[in-house]
PDB file of N, CA and C in Angstrom:
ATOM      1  N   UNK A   1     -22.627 -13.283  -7.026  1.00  0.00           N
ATOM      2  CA  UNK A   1     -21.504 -12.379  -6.762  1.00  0.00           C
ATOM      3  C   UNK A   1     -21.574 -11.926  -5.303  1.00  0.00           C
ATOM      4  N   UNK A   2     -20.651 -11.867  -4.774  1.00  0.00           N
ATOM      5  CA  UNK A   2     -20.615 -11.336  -3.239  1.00  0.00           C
ATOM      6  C   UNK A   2     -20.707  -9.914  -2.946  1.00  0.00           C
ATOM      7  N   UNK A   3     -21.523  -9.709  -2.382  1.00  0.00           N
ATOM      8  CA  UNK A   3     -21.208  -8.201  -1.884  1.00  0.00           C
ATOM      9  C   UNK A   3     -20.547  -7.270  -2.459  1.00  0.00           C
ATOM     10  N   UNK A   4     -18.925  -7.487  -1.436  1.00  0.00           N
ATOM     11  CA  UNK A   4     -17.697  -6.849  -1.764  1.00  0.00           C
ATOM     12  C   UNK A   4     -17.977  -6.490  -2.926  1.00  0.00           C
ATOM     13  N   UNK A   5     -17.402  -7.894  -3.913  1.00  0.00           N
ATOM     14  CA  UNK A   5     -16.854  -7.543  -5.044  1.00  0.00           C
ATOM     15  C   UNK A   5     -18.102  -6.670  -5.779  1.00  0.00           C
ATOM     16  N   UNK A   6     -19.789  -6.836  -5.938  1.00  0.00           N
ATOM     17  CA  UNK A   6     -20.376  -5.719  -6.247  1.00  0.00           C
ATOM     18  C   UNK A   6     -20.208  -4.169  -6.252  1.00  0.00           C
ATOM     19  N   UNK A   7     -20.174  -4.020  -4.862  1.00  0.00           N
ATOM     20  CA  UNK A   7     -19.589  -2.678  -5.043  1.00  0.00           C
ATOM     21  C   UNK A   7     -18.063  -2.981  -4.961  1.00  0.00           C
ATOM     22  N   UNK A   8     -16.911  -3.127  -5.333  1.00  0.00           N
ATOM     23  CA  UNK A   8     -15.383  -2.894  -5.736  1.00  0.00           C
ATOM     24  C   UNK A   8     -16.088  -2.692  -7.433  1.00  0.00           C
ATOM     25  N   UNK A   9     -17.188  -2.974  -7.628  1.00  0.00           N
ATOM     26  CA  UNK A   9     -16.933  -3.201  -9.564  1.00  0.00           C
ATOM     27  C   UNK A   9     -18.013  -2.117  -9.475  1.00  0.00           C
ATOM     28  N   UNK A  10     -18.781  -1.485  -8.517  1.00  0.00           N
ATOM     29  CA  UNK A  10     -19.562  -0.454  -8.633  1.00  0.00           C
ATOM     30  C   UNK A  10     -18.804   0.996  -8.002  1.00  0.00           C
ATOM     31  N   UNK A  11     -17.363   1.121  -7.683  1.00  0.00           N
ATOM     32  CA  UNK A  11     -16.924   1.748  -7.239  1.00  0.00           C
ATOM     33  C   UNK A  11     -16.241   2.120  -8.213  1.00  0.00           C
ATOM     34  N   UNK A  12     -15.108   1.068  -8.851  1.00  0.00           N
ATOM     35  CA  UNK A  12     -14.827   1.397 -10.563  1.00  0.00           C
ATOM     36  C   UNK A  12     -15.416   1.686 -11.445  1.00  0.00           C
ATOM     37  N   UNK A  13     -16.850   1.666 -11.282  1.00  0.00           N
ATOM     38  CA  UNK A  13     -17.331   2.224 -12.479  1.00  0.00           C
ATOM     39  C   UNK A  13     -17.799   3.504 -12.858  1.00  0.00           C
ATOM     40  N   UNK A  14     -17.983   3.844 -11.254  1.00  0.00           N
ATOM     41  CA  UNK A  14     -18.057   5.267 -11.116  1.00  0.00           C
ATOM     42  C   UNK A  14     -16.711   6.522 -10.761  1.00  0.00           C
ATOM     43  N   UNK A  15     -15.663   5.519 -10.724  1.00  0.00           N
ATOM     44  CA  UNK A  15     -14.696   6.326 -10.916  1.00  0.00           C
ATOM     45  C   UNK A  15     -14.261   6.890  -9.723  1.00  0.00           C
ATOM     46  N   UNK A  16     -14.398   6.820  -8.326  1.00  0.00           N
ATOM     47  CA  UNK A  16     -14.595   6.765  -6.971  1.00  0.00           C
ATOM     48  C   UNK A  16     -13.104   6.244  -6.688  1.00  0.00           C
ATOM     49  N   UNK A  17     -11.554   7.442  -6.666  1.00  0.00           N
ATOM     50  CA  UNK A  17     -10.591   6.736  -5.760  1.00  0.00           C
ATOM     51  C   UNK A  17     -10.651   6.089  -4.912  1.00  0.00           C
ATOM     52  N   UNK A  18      -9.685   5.459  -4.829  1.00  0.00           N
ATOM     53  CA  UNK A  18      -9.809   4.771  -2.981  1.00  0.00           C
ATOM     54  C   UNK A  18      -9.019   5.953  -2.029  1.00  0.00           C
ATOM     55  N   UNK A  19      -8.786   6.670  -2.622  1.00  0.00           N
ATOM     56  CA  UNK A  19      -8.193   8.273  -1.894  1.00  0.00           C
ATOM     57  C   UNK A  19      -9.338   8.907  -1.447  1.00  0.00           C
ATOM     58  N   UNK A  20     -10.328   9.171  -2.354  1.00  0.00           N
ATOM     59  CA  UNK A  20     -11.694  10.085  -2.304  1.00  0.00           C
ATOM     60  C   UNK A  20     -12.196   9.426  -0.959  1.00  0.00           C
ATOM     61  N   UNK A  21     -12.337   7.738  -0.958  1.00  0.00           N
ATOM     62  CA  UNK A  21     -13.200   6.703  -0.741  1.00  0.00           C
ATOM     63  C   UNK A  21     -12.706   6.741   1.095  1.00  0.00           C
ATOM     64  N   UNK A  22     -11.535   6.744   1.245  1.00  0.00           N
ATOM     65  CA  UNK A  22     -10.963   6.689   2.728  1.00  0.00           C
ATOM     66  C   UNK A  22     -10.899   7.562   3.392  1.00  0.00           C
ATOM     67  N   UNK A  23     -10.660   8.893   2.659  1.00  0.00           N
ATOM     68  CA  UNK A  23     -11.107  10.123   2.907  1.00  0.00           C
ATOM     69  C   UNK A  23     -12.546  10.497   3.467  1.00  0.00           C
ATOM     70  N   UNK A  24     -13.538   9.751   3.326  1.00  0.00           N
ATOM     71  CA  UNK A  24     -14.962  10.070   3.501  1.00  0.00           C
ATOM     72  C   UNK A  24     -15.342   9.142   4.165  1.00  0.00           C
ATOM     73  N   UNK A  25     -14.745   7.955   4.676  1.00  0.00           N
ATOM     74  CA  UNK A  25     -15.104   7.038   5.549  1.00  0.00           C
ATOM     75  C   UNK A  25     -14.558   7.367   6.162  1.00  0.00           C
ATOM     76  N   UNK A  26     -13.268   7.309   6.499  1.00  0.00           N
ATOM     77  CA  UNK A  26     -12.442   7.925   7.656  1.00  0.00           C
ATOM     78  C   UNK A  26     -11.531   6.951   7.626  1.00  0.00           C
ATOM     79  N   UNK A  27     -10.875   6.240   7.180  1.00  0.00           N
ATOM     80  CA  UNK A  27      -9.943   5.433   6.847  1.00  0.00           C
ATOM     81  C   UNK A  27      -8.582   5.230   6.380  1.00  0.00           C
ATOM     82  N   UNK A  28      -7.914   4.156   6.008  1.00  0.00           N
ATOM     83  CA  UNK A  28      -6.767   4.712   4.889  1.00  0.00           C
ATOM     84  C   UNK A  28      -7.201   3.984   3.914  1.00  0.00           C
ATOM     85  N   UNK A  29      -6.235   4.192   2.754  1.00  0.00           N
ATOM     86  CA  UNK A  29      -6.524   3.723   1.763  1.00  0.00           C
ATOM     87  C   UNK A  29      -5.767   2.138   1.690  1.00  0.00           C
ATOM     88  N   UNK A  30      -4.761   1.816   2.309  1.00  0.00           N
ATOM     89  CA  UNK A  30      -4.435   0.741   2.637  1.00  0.00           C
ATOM     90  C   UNK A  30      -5.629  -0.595   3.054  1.00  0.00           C
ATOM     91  N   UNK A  31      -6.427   0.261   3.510  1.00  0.00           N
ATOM     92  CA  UNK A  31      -7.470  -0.859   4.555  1.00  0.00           C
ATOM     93  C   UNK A  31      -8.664  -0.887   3.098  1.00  0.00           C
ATOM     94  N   UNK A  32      -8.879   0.230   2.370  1.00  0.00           N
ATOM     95  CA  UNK A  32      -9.902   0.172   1.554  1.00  0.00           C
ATOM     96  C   UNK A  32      -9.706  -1.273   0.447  1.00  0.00           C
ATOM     97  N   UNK A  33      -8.163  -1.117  -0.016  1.00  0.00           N
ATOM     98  CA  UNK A  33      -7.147  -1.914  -0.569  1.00  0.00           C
ATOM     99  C   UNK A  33      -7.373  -3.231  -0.057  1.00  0.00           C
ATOM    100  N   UNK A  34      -7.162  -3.691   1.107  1.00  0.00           N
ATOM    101  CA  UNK A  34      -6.990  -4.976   1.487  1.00  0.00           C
ATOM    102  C   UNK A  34      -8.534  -5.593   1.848  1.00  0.00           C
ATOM    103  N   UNK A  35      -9.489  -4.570   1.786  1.00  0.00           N
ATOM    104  CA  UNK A  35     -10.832  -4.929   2.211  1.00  0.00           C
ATOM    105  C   UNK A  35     -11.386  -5.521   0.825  1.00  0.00           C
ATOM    106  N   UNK A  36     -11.212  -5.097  -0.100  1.00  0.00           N
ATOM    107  CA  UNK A  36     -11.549  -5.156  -1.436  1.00  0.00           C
ATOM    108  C   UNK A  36     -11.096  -6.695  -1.674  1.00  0.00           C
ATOM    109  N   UNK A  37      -9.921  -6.650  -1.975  1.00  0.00           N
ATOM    110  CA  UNK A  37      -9.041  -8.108  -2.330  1.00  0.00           C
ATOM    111  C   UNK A  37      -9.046  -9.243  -1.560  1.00  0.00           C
ATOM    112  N   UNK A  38      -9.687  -8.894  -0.215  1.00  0.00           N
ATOM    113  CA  UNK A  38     -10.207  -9.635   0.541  1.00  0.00           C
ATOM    114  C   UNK A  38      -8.995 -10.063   1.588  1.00  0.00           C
ATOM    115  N   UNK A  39      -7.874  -9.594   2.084  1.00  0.00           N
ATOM    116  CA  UNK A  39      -6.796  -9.733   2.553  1.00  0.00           C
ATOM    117  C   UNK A  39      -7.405  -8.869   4.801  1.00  0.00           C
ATOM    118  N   UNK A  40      -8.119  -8.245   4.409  1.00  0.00           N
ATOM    119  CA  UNK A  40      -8.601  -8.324   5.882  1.00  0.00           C
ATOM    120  C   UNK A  40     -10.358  -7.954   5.506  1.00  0.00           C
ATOM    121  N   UNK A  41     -10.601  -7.669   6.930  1.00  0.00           N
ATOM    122  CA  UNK A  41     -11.893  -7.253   7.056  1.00  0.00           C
ATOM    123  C   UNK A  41     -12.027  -5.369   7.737  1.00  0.00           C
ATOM    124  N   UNK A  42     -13.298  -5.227   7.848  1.00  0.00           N
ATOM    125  CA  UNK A  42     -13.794  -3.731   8.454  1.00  0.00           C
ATOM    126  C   UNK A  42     -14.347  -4.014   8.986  1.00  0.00           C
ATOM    127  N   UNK A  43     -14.938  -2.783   9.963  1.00  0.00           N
ATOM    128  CA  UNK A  43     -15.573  -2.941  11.273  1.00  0.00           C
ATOM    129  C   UNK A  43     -17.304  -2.550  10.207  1.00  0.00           C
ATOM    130  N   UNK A  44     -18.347  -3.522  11.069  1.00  0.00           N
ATOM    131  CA  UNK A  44     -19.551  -2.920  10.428  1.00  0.00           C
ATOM    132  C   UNK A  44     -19.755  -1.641   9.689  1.00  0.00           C
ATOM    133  N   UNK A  45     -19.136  -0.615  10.831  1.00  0.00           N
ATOM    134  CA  UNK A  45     -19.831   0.857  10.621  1.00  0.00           C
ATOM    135  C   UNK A  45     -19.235   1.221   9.081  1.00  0.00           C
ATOM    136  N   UNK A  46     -17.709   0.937   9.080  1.00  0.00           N
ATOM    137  CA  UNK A  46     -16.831   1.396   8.089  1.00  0.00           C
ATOM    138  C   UNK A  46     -17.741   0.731   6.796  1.00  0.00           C
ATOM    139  N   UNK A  47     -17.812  -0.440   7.046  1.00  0.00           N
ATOM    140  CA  UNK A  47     -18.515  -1.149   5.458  1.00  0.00           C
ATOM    141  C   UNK A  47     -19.971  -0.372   5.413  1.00  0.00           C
ATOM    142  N   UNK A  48     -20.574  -0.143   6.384  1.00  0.00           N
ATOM    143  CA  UNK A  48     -21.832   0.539   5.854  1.00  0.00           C
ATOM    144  C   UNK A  48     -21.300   2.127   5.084  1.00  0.00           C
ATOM    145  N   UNK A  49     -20.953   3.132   5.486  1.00  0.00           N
ATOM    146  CA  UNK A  49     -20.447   4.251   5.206  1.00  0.00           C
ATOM    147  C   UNK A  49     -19.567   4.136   3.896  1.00  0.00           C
ATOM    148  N   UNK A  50     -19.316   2.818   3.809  1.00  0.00           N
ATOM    149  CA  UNK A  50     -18.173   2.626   2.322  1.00  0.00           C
ATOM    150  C   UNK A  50     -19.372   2.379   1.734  1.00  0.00           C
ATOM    151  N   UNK A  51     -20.397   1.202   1.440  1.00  0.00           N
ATOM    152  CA  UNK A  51     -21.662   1.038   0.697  1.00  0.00           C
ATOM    153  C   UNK A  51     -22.499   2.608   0.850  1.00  0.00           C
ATOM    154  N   UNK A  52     -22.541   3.306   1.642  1.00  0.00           N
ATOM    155  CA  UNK A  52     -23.401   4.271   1.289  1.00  0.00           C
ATOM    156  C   UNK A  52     -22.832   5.268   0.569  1.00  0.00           C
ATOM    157  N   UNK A  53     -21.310   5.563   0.665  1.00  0.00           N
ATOM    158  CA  UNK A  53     -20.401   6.522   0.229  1.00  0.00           C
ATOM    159  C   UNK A  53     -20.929   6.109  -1.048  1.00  0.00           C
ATOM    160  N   UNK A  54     -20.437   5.305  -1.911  1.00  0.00           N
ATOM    161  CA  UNK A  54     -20.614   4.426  -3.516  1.00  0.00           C
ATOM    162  C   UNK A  54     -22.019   4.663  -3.654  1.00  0.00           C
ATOM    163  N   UNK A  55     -23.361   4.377  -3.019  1.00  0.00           N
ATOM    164  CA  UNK A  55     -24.096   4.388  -3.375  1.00  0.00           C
ATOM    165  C   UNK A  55     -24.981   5.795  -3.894  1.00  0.00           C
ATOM    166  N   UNK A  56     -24.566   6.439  -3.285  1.00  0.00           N
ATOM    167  CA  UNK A  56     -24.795   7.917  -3.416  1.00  0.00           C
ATOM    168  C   UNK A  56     -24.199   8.822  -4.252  1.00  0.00           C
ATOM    169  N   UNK A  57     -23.093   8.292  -4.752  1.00  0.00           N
ATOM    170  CA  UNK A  57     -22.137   9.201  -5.447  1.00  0.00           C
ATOM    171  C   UNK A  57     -22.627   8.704  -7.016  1.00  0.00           C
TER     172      UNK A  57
END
């Protein structure tokens, strides 16, 4: 399994909007959206801070 999709299925499981989620990275939720489904990419920092956001919560 790739990455991503690990945490996208560890983000649903904890119940973690992508409102909450962009909000605390600093993002929109548009980009959280298209990062997920794989339609663009993020800058390093953002994907670390999104994996640590999920991981912690």
């Amino acid at each position: 399994m790739i990455k991503k999709d690990e945490y996208f299925l560890k983000r649903r499981q904890k119940k973690i909007s992508m409102k909450e989620l962009a909000k605390n990275i600093g993002c929109s939720q548009s980009l959280i959206s298209r990062y997920e489904t794989g339609d663009c990419g993020m800058s390093d920092s953002k994907i670390k801070r999104y994996r640590e956001y999920i991981d912690k919560k």
